[in-house]
PDB file of N, CA and C in Angstrom:
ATOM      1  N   UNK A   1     107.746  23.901  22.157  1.00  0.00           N
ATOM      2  CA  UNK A   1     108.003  24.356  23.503  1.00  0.00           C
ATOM      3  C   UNK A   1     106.796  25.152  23.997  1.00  0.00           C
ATOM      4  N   UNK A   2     106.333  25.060  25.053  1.00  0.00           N
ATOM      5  CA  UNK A   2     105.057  25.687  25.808  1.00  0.00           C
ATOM      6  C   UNK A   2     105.551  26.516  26.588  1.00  0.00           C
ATOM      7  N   UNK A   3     104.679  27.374  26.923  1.00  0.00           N
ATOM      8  CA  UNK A   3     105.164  28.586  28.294  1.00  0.00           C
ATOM      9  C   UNK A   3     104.480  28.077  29.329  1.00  0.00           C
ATOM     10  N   UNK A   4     105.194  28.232  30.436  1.00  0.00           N
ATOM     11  CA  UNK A   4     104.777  27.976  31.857  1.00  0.00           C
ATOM     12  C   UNK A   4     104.021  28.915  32.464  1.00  0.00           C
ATOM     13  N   UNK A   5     102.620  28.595  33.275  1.00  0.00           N
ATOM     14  CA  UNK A   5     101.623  28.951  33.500  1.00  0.00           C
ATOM     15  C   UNK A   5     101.285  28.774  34.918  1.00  0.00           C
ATOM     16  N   UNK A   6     101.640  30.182  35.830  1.00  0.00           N
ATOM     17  CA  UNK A   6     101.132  29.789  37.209  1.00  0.00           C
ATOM     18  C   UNK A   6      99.578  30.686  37.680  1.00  0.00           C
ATOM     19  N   UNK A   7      98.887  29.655  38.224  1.00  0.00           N
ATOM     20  CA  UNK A   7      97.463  29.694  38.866  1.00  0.00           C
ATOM     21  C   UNK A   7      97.270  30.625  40.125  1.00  0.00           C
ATOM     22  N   UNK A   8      96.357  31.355  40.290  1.00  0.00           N
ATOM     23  CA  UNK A   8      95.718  31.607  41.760  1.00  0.00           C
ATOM     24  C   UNK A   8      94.678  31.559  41.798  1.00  0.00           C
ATOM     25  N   UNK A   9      94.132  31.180  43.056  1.00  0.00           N
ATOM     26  CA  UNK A   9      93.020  31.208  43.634  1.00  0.00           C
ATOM     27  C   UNK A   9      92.331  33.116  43.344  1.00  0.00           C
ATOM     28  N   UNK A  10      91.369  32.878  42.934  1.00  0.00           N
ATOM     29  CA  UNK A  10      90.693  34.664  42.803  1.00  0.00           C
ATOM     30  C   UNK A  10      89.714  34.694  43.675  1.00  0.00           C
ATOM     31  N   UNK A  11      88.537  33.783  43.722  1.00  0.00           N
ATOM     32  CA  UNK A  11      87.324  33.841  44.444  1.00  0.00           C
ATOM     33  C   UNK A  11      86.435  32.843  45.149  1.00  0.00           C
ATOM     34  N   UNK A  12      85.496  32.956  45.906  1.00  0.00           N
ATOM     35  CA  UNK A  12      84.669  32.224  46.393  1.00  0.00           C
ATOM     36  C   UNK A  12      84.493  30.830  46.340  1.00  0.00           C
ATOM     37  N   UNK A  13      84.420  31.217  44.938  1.00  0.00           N
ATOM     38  CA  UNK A  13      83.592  30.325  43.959  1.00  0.00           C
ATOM     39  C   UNK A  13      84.761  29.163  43.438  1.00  0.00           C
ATOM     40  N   UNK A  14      86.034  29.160  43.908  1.00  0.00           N
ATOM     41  CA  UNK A  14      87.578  28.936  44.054  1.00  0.00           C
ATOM     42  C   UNK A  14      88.148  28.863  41.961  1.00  0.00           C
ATOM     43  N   UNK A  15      87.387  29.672  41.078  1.00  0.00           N
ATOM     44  CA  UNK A  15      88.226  30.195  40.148  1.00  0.00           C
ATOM     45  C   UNK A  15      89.739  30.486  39.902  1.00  0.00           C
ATOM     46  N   UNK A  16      89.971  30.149  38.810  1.00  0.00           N
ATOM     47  CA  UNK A  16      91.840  30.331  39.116  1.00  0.00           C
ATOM     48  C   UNK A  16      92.068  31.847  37.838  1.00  0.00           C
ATOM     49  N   UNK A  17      93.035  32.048  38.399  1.00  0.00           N
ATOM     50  CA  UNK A  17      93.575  33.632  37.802  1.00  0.00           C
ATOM     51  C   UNK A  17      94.857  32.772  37.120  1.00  0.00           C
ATOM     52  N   UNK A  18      94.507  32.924  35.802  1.00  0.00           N
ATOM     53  CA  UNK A  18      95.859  32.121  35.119  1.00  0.00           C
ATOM     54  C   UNK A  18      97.133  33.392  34.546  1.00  0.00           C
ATOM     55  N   UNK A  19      98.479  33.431  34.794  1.00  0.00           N
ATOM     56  CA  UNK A  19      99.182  34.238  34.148  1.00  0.00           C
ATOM     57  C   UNK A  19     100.852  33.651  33.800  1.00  0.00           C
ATOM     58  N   UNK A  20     101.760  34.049  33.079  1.00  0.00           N
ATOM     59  CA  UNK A  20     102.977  33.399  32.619  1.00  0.00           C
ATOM     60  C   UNK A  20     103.631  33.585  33.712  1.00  0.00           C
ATOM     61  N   UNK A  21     104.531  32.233  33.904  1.00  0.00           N
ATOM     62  CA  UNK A  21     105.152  31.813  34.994  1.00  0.00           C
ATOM     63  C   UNK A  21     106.447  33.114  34.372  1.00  0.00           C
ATOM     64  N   UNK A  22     106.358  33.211  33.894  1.00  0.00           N
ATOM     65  CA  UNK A  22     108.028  34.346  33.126  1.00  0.00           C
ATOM     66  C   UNK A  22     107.849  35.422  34.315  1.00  0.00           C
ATOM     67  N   UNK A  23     106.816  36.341  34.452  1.00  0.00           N
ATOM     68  CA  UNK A  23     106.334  37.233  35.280  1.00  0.00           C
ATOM     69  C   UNK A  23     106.667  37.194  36.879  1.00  0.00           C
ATOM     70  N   UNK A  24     106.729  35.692  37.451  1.00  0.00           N
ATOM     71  CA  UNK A  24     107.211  35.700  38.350  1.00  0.00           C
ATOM     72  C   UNK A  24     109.122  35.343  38.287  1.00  0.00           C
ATOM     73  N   UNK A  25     109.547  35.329  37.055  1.00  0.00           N
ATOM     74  CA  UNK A  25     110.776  35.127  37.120  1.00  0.00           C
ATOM     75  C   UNK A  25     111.713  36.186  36.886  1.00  0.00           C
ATOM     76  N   UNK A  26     110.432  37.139  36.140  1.00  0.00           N
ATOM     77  CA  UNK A  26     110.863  38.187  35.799  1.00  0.00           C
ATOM     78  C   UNK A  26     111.060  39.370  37.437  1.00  0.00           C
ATOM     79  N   UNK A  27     109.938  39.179  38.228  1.00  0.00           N
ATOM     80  CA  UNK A  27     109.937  40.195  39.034  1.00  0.00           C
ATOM     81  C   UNK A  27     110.954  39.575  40.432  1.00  0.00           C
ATOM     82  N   UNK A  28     111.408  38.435  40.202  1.00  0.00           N
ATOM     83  CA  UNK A  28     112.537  37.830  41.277  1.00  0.00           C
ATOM     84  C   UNK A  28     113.828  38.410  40.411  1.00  0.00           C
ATOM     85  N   UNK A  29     114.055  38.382  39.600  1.00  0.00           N
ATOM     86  CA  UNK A  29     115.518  38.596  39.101  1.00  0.00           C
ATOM     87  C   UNK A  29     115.767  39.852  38.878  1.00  0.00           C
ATOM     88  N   UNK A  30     114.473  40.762  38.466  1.00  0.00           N
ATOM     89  CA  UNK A  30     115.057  42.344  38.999  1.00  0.00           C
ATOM     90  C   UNK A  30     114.416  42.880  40.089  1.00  0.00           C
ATOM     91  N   UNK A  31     113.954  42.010  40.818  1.00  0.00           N
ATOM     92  CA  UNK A  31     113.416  42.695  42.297  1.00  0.00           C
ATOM     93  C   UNK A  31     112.229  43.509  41.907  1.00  0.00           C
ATOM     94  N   UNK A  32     111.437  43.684  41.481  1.00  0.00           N
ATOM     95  CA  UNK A  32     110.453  44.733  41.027  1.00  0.00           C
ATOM     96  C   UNK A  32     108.984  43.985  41.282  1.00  0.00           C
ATOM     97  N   UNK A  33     108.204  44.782  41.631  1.00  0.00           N
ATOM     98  CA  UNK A  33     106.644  44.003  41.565  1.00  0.00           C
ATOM     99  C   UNK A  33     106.131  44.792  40.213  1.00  0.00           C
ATOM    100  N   UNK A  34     105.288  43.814  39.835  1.00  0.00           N
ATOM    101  CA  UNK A  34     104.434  43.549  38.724  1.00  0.00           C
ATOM    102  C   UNK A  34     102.947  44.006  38.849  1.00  0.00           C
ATOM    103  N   UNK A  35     102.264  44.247  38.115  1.00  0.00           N
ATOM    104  CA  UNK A  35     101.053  44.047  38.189  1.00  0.00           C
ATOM    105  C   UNK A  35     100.510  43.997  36.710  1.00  0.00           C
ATOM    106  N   UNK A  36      98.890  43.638  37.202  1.00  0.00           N
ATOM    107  CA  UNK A  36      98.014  43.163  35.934  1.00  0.00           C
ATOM    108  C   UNK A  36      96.761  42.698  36.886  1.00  0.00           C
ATOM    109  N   UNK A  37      95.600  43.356  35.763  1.00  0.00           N
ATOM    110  CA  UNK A  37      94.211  42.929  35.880  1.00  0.00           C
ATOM    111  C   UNK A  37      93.557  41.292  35.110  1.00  0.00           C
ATOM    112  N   UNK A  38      92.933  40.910  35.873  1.00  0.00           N
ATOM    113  CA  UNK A  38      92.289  39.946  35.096  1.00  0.00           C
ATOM    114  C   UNK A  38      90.814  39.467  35.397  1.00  0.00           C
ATOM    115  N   UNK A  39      90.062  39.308  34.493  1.00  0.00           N
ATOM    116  CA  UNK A  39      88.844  39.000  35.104  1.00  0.00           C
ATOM    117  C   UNK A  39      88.392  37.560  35.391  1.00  0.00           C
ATOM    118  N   UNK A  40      87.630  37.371  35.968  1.00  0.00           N
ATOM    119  CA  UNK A  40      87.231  35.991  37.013  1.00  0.00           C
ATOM    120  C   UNK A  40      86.330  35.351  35.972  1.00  0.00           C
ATOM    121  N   UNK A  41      86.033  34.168  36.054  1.00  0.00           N
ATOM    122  CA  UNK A  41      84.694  33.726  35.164  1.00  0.00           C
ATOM    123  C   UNK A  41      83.645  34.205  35.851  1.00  0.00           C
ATOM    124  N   UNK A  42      83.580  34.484  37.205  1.00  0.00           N
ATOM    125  CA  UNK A  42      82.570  34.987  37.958  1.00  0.00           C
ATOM    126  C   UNK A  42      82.274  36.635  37.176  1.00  0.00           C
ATOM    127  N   UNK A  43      82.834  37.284  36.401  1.00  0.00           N
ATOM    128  CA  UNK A  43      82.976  38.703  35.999  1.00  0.00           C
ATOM    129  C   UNK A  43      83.246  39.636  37.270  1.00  0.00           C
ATOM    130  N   UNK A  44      84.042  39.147  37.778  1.00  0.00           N
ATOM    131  CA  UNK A  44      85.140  40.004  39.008  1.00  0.00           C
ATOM    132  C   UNK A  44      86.290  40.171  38.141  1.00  0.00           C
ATOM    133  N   UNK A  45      86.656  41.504  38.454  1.00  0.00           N
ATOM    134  CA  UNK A  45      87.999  41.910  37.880  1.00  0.00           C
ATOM    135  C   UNK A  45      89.135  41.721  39.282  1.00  0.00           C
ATOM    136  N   UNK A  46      90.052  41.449  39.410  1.00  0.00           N
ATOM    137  CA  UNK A  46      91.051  41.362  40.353  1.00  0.00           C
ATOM    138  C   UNK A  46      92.814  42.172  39.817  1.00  0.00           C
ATOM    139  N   UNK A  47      92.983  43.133  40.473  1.00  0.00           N
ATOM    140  CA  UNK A  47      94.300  43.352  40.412  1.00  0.00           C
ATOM    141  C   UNK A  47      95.372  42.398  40.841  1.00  0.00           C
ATOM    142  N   UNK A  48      96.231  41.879  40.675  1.00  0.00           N
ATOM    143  CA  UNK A  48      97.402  41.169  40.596  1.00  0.00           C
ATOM    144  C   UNK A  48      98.265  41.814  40.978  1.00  0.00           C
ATOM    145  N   UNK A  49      98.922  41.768  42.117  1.00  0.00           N
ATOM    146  CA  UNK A  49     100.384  41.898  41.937  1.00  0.00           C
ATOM    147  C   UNK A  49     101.614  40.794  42.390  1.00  0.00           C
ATOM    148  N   UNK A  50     102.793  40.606  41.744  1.00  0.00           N
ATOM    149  CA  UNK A  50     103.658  39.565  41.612  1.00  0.00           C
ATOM    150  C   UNK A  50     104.754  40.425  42.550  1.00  0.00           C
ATOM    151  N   UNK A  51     105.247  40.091  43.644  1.00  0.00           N
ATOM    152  CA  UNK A  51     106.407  40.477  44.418  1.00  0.00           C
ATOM    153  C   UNK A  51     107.448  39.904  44.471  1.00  0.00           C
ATOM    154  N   UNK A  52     108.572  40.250  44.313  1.00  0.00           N
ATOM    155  CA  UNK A  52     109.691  39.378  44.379  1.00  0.00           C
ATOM    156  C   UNK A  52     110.012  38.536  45.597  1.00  0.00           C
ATOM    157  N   UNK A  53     109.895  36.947  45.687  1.00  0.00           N
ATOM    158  CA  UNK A  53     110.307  36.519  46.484  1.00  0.00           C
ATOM    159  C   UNK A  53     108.622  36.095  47.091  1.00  0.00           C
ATOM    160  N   UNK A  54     107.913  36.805  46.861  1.00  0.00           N
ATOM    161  CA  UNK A  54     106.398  36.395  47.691  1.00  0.00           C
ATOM    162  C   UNK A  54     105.342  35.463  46.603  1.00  0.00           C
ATOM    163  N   UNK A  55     105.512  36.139  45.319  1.00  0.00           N
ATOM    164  CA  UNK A  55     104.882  35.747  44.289  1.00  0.00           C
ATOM    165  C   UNK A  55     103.353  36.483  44.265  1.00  0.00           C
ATOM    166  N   UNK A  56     102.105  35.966  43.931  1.00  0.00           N
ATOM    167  CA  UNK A  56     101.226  36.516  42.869  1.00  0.00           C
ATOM    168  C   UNK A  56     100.419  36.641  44.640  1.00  0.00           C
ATOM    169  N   UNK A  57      99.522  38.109  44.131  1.00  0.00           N
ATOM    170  CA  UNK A  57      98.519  37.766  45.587  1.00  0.00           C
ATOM    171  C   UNK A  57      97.482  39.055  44.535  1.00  0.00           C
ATOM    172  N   UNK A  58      96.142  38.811  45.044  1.00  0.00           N
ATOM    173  CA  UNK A  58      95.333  39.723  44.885  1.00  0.00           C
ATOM    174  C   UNK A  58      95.238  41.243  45.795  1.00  0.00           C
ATOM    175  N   UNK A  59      95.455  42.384  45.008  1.00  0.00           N
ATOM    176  CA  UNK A  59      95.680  43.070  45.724  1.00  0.00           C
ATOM    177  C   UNK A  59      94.013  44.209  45.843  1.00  0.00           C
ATOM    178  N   UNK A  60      93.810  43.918  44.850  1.00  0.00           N
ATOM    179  CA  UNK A  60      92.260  44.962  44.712  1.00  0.00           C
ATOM    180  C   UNK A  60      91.056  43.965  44.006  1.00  0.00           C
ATOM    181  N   UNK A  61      89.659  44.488  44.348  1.00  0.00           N
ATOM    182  CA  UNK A  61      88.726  43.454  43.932  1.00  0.00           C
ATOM    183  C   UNK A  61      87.632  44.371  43.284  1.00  0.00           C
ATOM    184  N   UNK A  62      87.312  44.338  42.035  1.00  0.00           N
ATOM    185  CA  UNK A  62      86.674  45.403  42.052  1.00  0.00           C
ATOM    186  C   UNK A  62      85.684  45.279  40.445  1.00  0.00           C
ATOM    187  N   UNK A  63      85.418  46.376  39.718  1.00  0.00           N
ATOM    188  CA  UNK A  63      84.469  46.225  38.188  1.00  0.00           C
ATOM    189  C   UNK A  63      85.957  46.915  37.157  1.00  0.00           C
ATOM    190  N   UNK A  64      84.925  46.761  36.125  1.00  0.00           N
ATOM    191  CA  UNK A  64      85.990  47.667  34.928  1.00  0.00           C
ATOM    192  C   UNK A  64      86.754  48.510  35.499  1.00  0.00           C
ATOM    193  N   UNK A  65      86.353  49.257  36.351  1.00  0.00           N
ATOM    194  CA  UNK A  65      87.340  50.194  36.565  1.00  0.00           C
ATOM    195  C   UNK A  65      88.999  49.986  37.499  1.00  0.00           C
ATOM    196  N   UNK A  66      88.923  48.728  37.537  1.00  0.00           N
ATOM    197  CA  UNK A  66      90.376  48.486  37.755  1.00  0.00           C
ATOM    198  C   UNK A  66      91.134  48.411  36.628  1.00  0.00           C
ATOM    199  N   UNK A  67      90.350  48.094  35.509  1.00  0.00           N
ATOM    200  CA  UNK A  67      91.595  48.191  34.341  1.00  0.00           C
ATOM    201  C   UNK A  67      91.858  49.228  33.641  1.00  0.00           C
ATOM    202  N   UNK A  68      90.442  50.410  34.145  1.00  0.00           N
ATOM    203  CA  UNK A  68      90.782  51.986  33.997  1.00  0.00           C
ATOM    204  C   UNK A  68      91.678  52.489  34.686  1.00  0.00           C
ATOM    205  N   UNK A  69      91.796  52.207  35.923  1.00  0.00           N
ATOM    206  CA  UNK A  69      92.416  52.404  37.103  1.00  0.00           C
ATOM    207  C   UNK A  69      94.372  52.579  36.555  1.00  0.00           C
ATOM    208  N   UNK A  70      94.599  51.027  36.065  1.00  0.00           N
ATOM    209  CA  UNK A  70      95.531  50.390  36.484  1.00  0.00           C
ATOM    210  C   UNK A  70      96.290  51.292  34.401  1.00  0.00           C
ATOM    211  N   UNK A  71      95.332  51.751  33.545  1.00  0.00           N
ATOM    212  CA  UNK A  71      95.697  52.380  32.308  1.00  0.00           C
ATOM    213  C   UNK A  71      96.163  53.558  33.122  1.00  0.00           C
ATOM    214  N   UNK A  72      95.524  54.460  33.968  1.00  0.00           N
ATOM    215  CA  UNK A  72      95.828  55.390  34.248  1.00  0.00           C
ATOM    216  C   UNK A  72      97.037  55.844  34.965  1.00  0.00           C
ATOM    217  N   UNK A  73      97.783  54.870  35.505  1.00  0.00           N
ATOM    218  CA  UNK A  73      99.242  54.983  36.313  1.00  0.00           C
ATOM    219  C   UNK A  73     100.059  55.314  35.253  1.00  0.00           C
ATOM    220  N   UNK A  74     101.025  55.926  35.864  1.00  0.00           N
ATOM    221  CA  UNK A  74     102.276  55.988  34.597  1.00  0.00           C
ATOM    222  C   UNK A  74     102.980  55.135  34.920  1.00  0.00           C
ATOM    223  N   UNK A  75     102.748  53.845  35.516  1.00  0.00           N
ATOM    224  CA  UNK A  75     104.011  52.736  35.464  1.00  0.00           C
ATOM    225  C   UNK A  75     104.422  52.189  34.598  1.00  0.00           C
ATOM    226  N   UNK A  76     105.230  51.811  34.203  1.00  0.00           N
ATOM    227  CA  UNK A  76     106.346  51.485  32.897  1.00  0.00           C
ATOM    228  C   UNK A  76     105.127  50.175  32.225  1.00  0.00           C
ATOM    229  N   UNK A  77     105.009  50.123  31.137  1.00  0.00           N
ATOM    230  CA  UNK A  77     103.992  49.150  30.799  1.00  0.00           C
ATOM    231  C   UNK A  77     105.191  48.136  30.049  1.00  0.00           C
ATOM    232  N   UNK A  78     104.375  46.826  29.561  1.00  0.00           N
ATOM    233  CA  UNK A  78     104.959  45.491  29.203  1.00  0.00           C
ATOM    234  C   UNK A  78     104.354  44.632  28.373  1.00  0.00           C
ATOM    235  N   UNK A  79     105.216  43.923  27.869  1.00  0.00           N
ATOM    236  CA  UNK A  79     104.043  42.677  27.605  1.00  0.00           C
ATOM    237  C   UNK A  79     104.980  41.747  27.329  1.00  0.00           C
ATOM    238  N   UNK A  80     104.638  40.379  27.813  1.00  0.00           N
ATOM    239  CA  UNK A  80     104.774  39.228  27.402  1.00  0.00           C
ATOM    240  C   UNK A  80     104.566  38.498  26.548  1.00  0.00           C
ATOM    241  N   UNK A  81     105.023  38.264  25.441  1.00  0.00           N
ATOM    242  CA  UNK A  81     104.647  37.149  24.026  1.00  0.00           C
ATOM    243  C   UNK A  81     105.270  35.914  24.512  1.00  0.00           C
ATOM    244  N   UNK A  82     104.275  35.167  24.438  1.00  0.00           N
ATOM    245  CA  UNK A  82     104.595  33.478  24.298  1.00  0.00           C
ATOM    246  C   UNK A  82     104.593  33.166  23.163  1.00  0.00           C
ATOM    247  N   UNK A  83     105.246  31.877  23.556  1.00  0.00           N
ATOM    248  CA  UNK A  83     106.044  30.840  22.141  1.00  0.00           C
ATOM    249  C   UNK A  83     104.841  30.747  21.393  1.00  0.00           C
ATOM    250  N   UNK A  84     103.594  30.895  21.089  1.00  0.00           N
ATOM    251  CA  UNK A  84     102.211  30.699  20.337  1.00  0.00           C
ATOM    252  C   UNK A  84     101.951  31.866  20.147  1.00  0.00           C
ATOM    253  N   UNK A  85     102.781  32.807  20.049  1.00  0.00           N
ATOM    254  CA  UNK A  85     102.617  34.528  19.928  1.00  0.00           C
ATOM    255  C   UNK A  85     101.062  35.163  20.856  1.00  0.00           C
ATOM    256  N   UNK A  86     100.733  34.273  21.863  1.00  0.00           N
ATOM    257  CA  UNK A  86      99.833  35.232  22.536  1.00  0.00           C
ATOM    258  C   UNK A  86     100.428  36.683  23.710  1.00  0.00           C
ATOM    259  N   UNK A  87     100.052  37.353  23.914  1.00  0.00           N
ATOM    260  CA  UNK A  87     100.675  38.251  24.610  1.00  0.00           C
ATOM    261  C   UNK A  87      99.731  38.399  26.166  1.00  0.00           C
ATOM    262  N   UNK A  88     100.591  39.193  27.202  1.00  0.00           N
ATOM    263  CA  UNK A  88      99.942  39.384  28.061  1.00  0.00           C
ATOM    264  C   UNK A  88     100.051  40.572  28.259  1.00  0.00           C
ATOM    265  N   UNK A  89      99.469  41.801  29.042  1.00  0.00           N
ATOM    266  CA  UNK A  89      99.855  42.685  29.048  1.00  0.00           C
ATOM    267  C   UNK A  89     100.101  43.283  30.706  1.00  0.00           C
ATOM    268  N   UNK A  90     101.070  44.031  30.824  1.00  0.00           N
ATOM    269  CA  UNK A  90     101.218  43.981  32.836  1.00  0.00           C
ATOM    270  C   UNK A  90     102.033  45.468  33.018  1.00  0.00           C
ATOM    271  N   UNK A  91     102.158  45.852  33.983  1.00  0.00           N
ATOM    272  CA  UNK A  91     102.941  46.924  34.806  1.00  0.00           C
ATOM    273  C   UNK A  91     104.561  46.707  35.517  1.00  0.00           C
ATOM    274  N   UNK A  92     105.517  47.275  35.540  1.00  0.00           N
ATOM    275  CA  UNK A  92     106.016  47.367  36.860  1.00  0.00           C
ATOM    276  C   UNK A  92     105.547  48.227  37.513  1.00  0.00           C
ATOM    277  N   UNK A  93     105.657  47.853  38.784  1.00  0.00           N
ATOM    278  CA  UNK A  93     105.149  49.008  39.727  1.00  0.00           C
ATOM    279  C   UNK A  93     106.638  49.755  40.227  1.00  0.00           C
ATOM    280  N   UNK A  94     106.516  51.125  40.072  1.00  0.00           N
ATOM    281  CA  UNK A  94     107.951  51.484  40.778  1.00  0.00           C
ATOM    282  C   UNK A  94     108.061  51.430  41.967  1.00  0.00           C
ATOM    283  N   UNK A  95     107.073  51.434  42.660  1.00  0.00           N
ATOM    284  CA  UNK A  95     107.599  51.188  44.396  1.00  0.00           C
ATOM    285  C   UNK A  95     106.393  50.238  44.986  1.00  0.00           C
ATOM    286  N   UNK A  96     106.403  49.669  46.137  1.00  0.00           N
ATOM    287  CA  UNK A  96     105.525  49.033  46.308  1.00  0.00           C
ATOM    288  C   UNK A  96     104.883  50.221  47.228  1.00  0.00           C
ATOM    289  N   UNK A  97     105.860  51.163  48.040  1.00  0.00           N
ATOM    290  CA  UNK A  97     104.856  52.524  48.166  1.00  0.00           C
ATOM    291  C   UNK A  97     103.725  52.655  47.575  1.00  0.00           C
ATOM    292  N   UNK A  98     103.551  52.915  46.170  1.00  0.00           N
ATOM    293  CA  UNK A  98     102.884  53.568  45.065  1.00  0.00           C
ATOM    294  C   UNK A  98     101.371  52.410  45.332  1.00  0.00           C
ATOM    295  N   UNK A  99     101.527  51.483  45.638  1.00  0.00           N
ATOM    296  CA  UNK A  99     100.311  50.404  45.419  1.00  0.00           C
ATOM    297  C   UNK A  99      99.226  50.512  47.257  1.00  0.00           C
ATOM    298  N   UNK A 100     100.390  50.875  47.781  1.00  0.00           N
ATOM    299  CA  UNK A 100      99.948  51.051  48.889  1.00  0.00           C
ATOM    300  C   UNK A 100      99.029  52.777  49.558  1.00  0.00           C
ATOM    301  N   UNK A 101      99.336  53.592  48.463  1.00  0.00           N
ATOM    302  CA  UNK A 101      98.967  55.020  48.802  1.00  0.00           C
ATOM    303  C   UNK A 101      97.609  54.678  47.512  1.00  0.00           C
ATOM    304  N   UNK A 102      98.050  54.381  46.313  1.00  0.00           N
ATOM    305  CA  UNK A 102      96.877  54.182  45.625  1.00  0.00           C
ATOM    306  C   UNK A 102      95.456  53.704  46.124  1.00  0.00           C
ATOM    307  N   UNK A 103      95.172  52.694  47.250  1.00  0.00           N
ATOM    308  CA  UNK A 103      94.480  52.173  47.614  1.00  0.00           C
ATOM    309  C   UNK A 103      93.918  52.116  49.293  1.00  0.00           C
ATOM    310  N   UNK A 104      94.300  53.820  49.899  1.00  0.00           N
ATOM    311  CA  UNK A 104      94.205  54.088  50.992  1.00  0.00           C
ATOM    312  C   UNK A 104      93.060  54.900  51.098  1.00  0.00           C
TER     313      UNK A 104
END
């Protein structure tokens, strides 16, 4: 059995941001947004966030320090293990407030 794997568009250069389709099933069934960093092949880091009902959008564009950034929240941390025991690692965000004052 394989885990399901949904794509986004990250950059320019039209790179895809790969992460477990679970994440978006996860943040529809308890209503909660998600987040997680990932870097581009371009070496762009991009924040992620997964909304319930909207799905995956880039929310910040930036260097290492988004994944300093995104250690430093106290949002509830996670991780995902797939059936091949790889893991992912991600956030809930407690409010979507919180993503929106962070980045003002």
């Amino acid at each position: 059995m394989s885990d399901g794997v949904r794509t986004l568009r990250a950059c320019k250069e039209g790179h895809v941001l790969s992460y477990p389709e679970a994440l978006d099933n996860r943040a529809n069934v308890e209503e909660v947004d998600l987040a997680f960093c990932s870097y581009c092949p371009c070496r762009t880091v991009y924040l992620v966030v997964i909304s319930p009902g909207e799905g995956a959008r880039v929310a910040a564009v930036g260097g290492p320090q988004l994944f300093e950034w995104l250690e430093e929240q106290d949002w509830p941390r996670s991780t995902y293990v797939g059936h091949d025991g790889s893991m992912f690692l991600y956030r809930m965000v407690p409010s979507p407030l919180d993503l929106i004052l962070a980045f003002q």
